[in-house]
PDB file of N, CA and C in Angstrom:
ATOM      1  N   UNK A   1      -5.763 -19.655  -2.754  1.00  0.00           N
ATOM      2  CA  UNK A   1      -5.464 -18.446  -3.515  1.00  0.00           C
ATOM      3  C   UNK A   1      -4.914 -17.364  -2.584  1.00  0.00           C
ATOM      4  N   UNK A   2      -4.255 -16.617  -3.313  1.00  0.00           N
ATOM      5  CA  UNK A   2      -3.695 -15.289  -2.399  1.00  0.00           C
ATOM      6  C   UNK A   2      -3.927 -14.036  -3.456  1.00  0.00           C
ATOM      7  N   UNK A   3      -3.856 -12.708  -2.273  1.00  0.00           N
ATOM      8  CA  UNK A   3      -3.946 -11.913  -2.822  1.00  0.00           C
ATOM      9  C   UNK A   3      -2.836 -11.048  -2.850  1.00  0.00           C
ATOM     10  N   UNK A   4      -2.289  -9.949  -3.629  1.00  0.00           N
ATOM     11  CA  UNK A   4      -1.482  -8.817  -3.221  1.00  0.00           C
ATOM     12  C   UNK A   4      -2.910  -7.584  -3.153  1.00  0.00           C
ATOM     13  N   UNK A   5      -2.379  -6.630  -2.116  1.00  0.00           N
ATOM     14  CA  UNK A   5      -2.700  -5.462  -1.286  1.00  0.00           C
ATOM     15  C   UNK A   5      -1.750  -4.132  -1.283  1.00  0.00           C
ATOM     16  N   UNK A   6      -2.250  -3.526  -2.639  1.00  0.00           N
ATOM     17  CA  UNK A   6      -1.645  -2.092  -2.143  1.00  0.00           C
ATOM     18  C   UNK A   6      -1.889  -0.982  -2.092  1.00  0.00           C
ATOM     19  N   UNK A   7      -1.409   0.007  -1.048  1.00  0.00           N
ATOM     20  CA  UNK A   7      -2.472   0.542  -0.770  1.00  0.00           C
ATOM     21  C   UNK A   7      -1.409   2.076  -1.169  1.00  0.00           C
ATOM     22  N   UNK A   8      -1.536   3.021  -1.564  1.00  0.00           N
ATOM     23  CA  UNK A   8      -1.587   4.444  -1.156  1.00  0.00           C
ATOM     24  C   UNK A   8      -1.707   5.280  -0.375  1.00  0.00           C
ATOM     25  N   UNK A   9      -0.910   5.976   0.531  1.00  0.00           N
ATOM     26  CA  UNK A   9      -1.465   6.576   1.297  1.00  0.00           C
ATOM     27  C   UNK A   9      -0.931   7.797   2.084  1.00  0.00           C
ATOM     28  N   UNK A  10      -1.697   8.690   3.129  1.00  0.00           N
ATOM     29  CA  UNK A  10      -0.893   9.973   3.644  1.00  0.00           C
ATOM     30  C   UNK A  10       0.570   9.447   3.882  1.00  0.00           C
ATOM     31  N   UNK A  11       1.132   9.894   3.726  1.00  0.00           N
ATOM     32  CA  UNK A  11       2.859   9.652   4.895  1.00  0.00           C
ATOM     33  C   UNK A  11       2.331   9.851   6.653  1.00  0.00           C
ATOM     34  N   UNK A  12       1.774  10.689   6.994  1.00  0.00           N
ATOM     35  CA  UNK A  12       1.417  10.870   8.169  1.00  0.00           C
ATOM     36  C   UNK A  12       0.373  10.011   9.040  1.00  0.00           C
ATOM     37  N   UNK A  13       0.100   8.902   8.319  1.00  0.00           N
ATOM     38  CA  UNK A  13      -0.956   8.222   8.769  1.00  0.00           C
ATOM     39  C   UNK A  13      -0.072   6.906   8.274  1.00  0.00           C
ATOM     40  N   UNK A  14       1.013   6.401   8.186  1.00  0.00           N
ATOM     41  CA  UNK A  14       1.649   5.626   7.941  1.00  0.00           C
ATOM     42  C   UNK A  14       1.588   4.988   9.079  1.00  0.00           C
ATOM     43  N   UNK A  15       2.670   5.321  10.429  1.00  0.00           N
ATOM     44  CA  UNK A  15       2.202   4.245  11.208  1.00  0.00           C
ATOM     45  C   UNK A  15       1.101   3.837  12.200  1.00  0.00           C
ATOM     46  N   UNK A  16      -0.027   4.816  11.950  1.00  0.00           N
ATOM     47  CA  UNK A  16      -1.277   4.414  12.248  1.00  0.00           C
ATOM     48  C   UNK A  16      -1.356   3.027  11.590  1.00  0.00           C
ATOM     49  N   UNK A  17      -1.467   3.167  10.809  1.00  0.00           N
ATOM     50  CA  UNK A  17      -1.805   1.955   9.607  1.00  0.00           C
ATOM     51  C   UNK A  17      -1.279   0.720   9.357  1.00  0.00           C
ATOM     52  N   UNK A  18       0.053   0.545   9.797  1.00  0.00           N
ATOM     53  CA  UNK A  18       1.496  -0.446  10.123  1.00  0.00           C
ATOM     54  C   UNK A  18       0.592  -1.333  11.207  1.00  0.00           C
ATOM     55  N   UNK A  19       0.873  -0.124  12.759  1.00  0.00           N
ATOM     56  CA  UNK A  19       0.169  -0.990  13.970  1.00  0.00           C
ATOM     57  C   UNK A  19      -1.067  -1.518  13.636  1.00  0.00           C
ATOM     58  N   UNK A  20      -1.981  -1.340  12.935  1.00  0.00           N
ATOM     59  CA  UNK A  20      -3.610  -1.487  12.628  1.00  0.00           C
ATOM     60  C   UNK A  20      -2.773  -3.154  11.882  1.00  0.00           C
ATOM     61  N   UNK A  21      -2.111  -3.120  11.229  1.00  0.00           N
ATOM     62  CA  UNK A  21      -1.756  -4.255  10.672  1.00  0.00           C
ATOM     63  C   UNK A  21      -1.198  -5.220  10.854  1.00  0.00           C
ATOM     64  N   UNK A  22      -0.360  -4.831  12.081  1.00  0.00           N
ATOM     65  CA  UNK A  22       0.582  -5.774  12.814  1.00  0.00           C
ATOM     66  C   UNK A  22      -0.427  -6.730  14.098  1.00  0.00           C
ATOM     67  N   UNK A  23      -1.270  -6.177  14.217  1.00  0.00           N
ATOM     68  CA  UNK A  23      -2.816  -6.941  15.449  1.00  0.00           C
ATOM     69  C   UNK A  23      -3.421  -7.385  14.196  1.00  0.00           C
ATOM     70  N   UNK A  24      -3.385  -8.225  13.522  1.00  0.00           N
ATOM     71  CA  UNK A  24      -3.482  -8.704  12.271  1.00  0.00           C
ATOM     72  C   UNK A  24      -3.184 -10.341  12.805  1.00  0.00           C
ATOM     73  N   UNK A  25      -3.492 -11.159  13.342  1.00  0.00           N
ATOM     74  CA  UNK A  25      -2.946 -12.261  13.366  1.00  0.00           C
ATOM     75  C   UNK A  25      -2.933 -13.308  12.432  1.00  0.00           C
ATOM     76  N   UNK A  26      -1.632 -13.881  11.644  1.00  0.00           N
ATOM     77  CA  UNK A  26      -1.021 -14.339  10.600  1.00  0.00           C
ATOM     78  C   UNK A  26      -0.598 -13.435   9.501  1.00  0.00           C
ATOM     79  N   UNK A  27      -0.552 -12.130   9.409  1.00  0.00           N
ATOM     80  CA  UNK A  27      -0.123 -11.201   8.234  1.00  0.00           C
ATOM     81  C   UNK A  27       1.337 -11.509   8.047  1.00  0.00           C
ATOM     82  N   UNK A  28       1.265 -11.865   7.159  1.00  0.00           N
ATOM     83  CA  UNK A  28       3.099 -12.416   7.171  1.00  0.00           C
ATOM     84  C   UNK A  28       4.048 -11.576   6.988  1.00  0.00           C
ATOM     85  N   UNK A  29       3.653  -9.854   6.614  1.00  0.00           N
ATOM     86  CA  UNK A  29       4.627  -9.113   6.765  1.00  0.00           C
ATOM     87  C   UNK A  29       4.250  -8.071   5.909  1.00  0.00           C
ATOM     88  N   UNK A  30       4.879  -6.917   5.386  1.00  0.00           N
ATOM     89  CA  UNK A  30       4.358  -5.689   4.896  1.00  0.00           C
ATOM     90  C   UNK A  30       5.728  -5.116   4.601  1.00  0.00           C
ATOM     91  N   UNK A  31       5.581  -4.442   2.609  1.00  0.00           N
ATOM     92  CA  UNK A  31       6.694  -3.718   2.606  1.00  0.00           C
ATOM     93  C   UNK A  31       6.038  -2.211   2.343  1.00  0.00           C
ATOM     94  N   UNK A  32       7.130  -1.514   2.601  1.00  0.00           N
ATOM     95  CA  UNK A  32       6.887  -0.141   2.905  1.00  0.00           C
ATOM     96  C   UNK A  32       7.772   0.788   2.509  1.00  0.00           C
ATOM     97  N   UNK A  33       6.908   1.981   1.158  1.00  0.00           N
ATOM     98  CA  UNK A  33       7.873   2.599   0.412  1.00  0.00           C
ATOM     99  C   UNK A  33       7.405   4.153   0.006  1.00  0.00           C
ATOM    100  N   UNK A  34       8.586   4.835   0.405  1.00  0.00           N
ATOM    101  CA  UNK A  34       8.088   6.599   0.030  1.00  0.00           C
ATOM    102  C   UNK A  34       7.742   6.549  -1.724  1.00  0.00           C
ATOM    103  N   UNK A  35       6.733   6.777  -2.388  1.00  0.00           N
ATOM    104  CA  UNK A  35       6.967   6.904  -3.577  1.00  0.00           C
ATOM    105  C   UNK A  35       6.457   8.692  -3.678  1.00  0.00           C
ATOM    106  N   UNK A  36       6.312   9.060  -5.100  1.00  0.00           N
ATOM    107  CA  UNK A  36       5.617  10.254  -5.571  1.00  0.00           C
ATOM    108  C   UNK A  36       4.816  10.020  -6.231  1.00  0.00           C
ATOM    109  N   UNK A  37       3.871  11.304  -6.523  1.00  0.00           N
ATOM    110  CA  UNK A  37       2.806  11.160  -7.733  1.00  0.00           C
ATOM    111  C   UNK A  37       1.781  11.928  -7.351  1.00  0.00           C
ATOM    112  N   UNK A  38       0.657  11.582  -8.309  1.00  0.00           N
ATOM    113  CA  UNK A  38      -0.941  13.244  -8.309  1.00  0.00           C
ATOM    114  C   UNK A  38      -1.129  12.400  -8.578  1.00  0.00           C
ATOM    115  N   UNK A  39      -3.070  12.373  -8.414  1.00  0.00           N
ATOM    116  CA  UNK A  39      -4.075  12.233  -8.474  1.00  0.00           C
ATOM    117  C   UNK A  39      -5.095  13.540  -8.937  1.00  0.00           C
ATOM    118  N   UNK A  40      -6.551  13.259  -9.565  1.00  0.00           N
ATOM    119  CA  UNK A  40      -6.714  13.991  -9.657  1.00  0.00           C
ATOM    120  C   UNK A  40      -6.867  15.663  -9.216  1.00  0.00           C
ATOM    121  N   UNK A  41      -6.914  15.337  -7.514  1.00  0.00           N
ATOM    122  CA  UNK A  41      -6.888  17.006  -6.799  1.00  0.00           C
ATOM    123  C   UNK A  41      -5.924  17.972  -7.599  1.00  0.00           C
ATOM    124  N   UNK A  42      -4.236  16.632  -7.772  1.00  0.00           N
ATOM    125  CA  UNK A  42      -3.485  17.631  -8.109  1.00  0.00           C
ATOM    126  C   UNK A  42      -2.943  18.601  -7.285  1.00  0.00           C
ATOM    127  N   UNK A  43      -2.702  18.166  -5.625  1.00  0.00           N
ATOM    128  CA  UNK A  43      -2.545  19.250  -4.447  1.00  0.00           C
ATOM    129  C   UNK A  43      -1.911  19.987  -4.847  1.00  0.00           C
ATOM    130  N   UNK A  44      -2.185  20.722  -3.892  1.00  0.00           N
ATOM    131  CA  UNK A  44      -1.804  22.363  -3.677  1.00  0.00           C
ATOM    132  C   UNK A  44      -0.359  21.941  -3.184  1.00  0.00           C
ATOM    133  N   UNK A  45       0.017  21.831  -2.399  1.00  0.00           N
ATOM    134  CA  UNK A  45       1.325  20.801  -1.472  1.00  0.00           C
ATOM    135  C   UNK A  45       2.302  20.349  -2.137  1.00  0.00           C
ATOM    136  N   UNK A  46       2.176  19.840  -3.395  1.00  0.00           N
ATOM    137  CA  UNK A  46       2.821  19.163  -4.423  1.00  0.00           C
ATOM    138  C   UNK A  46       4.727  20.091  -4.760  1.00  0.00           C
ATOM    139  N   UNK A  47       5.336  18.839  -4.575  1.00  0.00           N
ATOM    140  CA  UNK A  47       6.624  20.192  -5.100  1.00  0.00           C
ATOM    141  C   UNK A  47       7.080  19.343  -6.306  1.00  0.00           C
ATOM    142  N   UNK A  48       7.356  20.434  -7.122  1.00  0.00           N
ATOM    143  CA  UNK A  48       7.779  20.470  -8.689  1.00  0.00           C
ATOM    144  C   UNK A  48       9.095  20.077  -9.803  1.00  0.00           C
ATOM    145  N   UNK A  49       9.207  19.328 -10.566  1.00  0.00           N
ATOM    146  CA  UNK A  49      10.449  18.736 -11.047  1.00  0.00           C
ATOM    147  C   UNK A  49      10.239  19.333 -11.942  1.00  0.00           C
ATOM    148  N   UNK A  50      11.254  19.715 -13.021  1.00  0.00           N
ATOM    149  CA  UNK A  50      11.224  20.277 -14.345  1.00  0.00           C
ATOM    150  C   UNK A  50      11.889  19.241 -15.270  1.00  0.00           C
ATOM    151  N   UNK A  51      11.187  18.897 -16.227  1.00  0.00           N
ATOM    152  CA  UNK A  51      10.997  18.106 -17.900  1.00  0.00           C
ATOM    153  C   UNK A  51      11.204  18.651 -18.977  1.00  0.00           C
ATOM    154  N   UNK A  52      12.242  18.792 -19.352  1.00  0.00           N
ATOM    155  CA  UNK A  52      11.822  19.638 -21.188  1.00  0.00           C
ATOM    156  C   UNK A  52      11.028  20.840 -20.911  1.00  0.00           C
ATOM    157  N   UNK A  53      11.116  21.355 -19.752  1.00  0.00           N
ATOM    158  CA  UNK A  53      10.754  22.720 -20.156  1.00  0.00           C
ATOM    159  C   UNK A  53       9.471  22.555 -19.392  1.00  0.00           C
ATOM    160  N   UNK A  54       9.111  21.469 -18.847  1.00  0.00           N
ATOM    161  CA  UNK A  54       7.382  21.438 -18.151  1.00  0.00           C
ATOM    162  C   UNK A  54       7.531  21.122 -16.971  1.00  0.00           C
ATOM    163  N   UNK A  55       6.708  21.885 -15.634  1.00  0.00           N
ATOM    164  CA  UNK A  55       7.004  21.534 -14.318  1.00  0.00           C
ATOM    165  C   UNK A  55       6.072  20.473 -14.301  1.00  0.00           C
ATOM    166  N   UNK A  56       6.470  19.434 -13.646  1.00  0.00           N
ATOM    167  CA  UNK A  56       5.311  18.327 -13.423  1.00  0.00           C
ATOM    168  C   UNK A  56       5.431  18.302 -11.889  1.00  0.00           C
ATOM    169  N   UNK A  57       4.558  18.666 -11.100  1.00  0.00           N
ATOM    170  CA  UNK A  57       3.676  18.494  -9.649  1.00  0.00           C
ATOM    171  C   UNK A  57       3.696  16.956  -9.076  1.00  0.00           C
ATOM    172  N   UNK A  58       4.872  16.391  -8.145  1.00  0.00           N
ATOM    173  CA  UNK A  58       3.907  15.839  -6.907  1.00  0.00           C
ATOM    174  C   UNK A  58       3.964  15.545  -5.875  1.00  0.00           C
ATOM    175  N   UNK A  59       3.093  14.752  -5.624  1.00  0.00           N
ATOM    176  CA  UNK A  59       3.291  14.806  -3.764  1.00  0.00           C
ATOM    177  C   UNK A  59       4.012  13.734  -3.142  1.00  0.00           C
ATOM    178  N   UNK A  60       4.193  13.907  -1.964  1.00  0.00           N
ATOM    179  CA  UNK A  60       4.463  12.751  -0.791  1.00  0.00           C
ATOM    180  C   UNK A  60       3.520  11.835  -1.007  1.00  0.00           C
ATOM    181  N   UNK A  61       4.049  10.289  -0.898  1.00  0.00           N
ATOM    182  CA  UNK A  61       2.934   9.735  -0.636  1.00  0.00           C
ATOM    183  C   UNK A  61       3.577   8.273   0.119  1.00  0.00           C
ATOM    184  N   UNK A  62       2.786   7.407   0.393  1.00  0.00           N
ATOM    185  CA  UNK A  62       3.432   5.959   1.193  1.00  0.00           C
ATOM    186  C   UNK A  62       2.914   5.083   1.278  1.00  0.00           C
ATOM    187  N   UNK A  63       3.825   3.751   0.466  1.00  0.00           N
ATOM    188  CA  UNK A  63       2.689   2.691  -0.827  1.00  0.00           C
ATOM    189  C   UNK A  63       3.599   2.036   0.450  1.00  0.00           C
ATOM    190  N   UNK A  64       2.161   0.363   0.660  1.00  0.00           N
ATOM    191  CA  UNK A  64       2.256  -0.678   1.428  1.00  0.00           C
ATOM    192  C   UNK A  64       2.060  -1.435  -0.209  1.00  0.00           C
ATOM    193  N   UNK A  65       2.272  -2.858   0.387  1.00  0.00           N
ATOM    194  CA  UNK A  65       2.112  -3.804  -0.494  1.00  0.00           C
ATOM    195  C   UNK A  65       2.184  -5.198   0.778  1.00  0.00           C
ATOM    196  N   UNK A  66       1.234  -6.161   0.732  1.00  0.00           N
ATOM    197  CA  UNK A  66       1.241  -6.797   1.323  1.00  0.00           C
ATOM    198  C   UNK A  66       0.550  -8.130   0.413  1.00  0.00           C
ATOM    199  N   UNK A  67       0.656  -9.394   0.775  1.00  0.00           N
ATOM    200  CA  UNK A  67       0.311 -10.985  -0.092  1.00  0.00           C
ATOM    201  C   UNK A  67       0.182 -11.218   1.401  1.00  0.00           C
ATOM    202  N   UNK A  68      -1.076 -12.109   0.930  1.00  0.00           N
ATOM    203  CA  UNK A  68      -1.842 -12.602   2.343  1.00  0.00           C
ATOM    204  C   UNK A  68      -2.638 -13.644   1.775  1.00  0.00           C
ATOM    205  N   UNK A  69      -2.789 -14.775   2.244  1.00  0.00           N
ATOM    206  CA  UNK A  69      -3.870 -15.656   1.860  1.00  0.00           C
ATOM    207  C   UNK A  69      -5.622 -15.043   1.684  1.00  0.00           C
ATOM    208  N   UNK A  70      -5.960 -15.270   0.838  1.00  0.00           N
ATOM    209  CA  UNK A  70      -7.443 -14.885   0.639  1.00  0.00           C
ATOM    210  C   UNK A  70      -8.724 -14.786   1.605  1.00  0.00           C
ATOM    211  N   UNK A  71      -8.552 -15.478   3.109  1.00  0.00           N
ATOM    212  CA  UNK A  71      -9.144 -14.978   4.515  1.00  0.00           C
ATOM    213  C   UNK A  71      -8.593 -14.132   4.827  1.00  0.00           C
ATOM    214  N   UNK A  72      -7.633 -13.524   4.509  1.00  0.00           N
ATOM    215  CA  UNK A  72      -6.583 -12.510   5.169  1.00  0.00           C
ATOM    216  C   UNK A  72      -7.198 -11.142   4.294  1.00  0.00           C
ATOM    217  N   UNK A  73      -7.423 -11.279   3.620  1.00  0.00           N
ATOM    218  CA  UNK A  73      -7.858  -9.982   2.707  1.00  0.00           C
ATOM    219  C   UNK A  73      -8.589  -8.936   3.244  1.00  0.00           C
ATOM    220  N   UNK A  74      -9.605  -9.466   3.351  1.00  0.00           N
ATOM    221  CA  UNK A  74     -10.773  -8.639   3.956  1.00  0.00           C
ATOM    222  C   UNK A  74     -10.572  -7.332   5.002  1.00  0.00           C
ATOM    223  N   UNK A  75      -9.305  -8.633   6.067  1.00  0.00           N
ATOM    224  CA  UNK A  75      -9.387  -7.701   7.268  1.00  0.00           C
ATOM    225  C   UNK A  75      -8.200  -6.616   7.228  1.00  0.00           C
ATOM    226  N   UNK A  76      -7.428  -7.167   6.472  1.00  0.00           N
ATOM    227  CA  UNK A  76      -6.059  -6.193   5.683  1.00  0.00           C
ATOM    228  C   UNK A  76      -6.610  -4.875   4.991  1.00  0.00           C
ATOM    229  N   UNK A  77      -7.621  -4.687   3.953  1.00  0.00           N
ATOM    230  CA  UNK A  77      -8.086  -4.078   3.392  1.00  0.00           C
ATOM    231  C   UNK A  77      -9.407  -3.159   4.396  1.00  0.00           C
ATOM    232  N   UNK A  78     -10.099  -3.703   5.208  1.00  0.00           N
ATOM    233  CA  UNK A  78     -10.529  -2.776   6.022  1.00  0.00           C
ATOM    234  C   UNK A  78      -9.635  -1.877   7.232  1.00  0.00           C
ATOM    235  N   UNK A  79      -8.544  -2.774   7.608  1.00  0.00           N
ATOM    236  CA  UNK A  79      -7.660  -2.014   8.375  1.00  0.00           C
ATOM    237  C   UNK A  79      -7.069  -0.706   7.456  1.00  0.00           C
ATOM    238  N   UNK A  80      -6.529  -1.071   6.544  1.00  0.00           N
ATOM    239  CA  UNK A  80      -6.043   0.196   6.031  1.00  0.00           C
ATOM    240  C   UNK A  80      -6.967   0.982   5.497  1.00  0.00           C
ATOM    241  N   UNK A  81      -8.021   0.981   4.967  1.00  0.00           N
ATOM    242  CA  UNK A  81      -9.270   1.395   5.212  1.00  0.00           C
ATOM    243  C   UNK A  81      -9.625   2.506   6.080  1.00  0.00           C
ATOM    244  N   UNK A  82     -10.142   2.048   7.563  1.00  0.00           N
ATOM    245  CA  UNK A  82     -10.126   2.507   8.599  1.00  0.00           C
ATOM    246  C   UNK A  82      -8.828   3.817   9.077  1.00  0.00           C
ATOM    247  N   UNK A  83      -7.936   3.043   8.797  1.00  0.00           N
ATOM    248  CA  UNK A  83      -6.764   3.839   9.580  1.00  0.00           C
ATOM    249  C   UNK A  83      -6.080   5.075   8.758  1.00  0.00           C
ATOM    250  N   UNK A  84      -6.145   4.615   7.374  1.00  0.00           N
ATOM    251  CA  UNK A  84      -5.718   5.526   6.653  1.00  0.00           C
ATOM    252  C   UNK A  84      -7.025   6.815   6.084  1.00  0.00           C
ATOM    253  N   UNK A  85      -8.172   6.709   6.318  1.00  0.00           N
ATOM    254  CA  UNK A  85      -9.044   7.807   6.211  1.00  0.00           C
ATOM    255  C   UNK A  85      -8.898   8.579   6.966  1.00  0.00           C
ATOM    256  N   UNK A  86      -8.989   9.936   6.202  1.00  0.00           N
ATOM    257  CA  UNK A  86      -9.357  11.372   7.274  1.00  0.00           C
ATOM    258  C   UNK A  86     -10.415  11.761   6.243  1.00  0.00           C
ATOM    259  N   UNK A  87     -10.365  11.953   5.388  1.00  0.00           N
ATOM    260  CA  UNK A  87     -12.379  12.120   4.937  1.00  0.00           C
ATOM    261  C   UNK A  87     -12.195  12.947   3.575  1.00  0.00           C
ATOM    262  N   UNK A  88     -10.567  13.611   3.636  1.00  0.00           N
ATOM    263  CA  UNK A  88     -10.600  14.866   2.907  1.00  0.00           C
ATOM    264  C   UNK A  88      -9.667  14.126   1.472  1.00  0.00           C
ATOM    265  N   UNK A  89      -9.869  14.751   0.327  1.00  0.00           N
ATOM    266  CA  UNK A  89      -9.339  14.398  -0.869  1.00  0.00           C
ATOM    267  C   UNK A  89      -7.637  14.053  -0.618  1.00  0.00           C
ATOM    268  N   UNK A  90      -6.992  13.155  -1.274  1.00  0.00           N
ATOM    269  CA  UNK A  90      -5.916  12.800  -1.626  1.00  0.00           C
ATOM    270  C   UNK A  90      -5.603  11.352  -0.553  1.00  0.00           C
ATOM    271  N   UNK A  91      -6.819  11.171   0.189  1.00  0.00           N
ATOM    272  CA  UNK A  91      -6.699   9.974   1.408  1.00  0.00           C
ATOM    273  C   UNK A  91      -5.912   8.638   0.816  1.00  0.00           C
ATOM    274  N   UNK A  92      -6.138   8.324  -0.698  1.00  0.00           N
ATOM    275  CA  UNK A  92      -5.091   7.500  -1.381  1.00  0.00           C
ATOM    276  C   UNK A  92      -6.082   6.561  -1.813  1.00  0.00           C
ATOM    277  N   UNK A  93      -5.434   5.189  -2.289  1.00  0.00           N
ATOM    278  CA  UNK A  93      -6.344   4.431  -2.422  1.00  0.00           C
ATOM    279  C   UNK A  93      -5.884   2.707  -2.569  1.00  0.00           C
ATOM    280  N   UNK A  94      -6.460   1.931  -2.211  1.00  0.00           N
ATOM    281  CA  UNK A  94      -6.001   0.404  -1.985  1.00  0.00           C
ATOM    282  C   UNK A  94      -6.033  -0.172  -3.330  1.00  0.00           C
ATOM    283  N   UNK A  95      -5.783  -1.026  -3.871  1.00  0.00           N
ATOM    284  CA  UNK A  95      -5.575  -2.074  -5.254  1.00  0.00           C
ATOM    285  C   UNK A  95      -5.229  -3.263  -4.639  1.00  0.00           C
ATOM    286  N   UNK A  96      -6.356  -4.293  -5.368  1.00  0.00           N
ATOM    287  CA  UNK A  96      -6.230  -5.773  -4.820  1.00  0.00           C
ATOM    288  C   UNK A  96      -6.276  -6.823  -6.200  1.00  0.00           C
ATOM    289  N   UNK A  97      -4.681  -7.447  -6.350  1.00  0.00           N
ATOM    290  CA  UNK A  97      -4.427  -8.322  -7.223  1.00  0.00           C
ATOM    291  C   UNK A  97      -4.300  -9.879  -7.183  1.00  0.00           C
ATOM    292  N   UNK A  98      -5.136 -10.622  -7.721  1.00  0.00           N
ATOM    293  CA  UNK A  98      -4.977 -12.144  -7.467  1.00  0.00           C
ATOM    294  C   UNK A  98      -3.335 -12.736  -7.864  1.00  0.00           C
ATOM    295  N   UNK A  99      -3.055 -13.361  -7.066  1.00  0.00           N
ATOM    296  CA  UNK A  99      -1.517 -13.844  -7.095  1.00  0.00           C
ATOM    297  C   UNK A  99      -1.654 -15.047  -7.226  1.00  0.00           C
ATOM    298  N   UNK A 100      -1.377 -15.095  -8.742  1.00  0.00           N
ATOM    299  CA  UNK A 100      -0.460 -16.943  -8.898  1.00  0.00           C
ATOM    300  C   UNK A 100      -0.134 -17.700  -8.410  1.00  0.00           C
ATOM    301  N   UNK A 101       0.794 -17.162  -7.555  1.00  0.00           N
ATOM    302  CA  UNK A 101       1.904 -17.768  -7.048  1.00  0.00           C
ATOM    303  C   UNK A 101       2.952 -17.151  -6.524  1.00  0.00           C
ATOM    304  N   UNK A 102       3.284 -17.723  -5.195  1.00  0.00           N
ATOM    305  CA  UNK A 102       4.897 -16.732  -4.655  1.00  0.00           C
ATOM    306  C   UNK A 102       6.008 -17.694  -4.219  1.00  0.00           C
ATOM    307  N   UNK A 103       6.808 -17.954  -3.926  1.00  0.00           N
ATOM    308  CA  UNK A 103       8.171 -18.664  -4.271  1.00  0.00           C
ATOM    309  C   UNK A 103       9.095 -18.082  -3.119  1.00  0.00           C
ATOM    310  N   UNK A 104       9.803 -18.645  -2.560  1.00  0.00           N
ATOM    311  CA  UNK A 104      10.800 -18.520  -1.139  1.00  0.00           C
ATOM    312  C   UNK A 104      11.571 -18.303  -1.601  1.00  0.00           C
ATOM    313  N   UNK A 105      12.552 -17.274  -1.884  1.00  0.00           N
ATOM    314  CA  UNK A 105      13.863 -17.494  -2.755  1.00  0.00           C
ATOM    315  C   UNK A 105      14.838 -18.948  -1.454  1.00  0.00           C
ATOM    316  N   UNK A 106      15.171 -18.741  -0.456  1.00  0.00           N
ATOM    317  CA  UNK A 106      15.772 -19.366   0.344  1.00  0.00           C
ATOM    318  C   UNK A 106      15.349 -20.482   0.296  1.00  0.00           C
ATOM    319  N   UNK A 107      13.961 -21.322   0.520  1.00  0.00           N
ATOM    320  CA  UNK A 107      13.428 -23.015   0.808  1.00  0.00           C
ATOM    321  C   UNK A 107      12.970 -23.193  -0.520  1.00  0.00           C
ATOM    322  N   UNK A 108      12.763 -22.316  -1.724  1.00  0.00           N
ATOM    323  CA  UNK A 108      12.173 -22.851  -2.656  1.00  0.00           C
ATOM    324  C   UNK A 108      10.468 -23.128  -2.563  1.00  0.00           C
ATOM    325  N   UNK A 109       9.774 -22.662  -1.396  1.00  0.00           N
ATOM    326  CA  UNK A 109       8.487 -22.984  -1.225  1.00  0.00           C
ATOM    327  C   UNK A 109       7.796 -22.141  -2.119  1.00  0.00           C
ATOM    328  N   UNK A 110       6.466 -22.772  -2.383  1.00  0.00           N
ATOM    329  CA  UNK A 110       5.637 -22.242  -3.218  1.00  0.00           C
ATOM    330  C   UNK A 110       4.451 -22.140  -2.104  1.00  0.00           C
ATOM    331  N   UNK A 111       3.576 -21.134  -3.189  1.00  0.00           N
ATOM    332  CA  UNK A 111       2.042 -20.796  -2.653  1.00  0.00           C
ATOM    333  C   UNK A 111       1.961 -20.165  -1.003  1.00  0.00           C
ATOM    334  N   UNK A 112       1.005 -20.488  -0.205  1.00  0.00           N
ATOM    335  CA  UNK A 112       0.869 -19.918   1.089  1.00  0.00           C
ATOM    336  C   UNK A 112       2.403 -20.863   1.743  1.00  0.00           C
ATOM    337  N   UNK A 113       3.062 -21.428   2.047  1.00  0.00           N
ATOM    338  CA  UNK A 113       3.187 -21.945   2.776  1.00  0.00           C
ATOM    339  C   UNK A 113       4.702 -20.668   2.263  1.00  0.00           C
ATOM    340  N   UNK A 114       4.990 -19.649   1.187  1.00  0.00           N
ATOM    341  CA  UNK A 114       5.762 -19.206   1.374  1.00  0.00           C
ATOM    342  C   UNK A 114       5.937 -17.600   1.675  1.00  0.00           C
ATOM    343  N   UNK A 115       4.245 -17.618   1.752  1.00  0.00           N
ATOM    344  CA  UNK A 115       4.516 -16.194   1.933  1.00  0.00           C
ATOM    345  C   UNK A 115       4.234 -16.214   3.888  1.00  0.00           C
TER     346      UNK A 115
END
């Protein structure tokens, strides 16, 4: 079985969190993406888009996503864990999904042997 891993998190604690992952031995790789959005705090920090007339608030933020075989989990999820805490609200947060199945577009491989 495999899992997907994604996590939420400061922008500024991004490549803390990369290196924490890369001393990872067998992590087969990590994608890495600026998105936006609130949570409940709702920061203060947040800059504003306008909708029909409504400002909607949000922040910086910087989503990993990683598929790792199911021994791999644990230590993936405490690394970012570890690296991405500073203690104070908006620290983000990890999501862990059981994966079917993943597929090589190039060899056609299935399961672990393609991620």
């Amino acid at each position: 079985m495999m899992k997907e891993i994604k996590a939420i998190i400061q922008p500024f604690l991004l490549s803390k969190v990369v290196v924490a992952l890369k001393e990872i031995e067998g992590l087969p790789g990590v994608t890495v993406s600026e998105v936006h959005g609130f949570g409940r705090a709702r920061a203060a920090d947040a800059s504003g888009a306008e909708l029909r007339g409504v400002v909607v608030e949000y922040v910086k933020k910087s989503k990993l996503e990683v598929v790792v075989p199911d021994e791999l989990a644990g230590r993936v999820i405490e690394a970012i864990r570890q690296h991405a805490r500073t203690g104070n609200p908006g620290d983000g947060k990890i999501f862990v999904y059981r994966v079917e199945d993943v597929v090589r577009i190039r060899t056609g491989e299935h399961g672990d042997a393609a991620i």
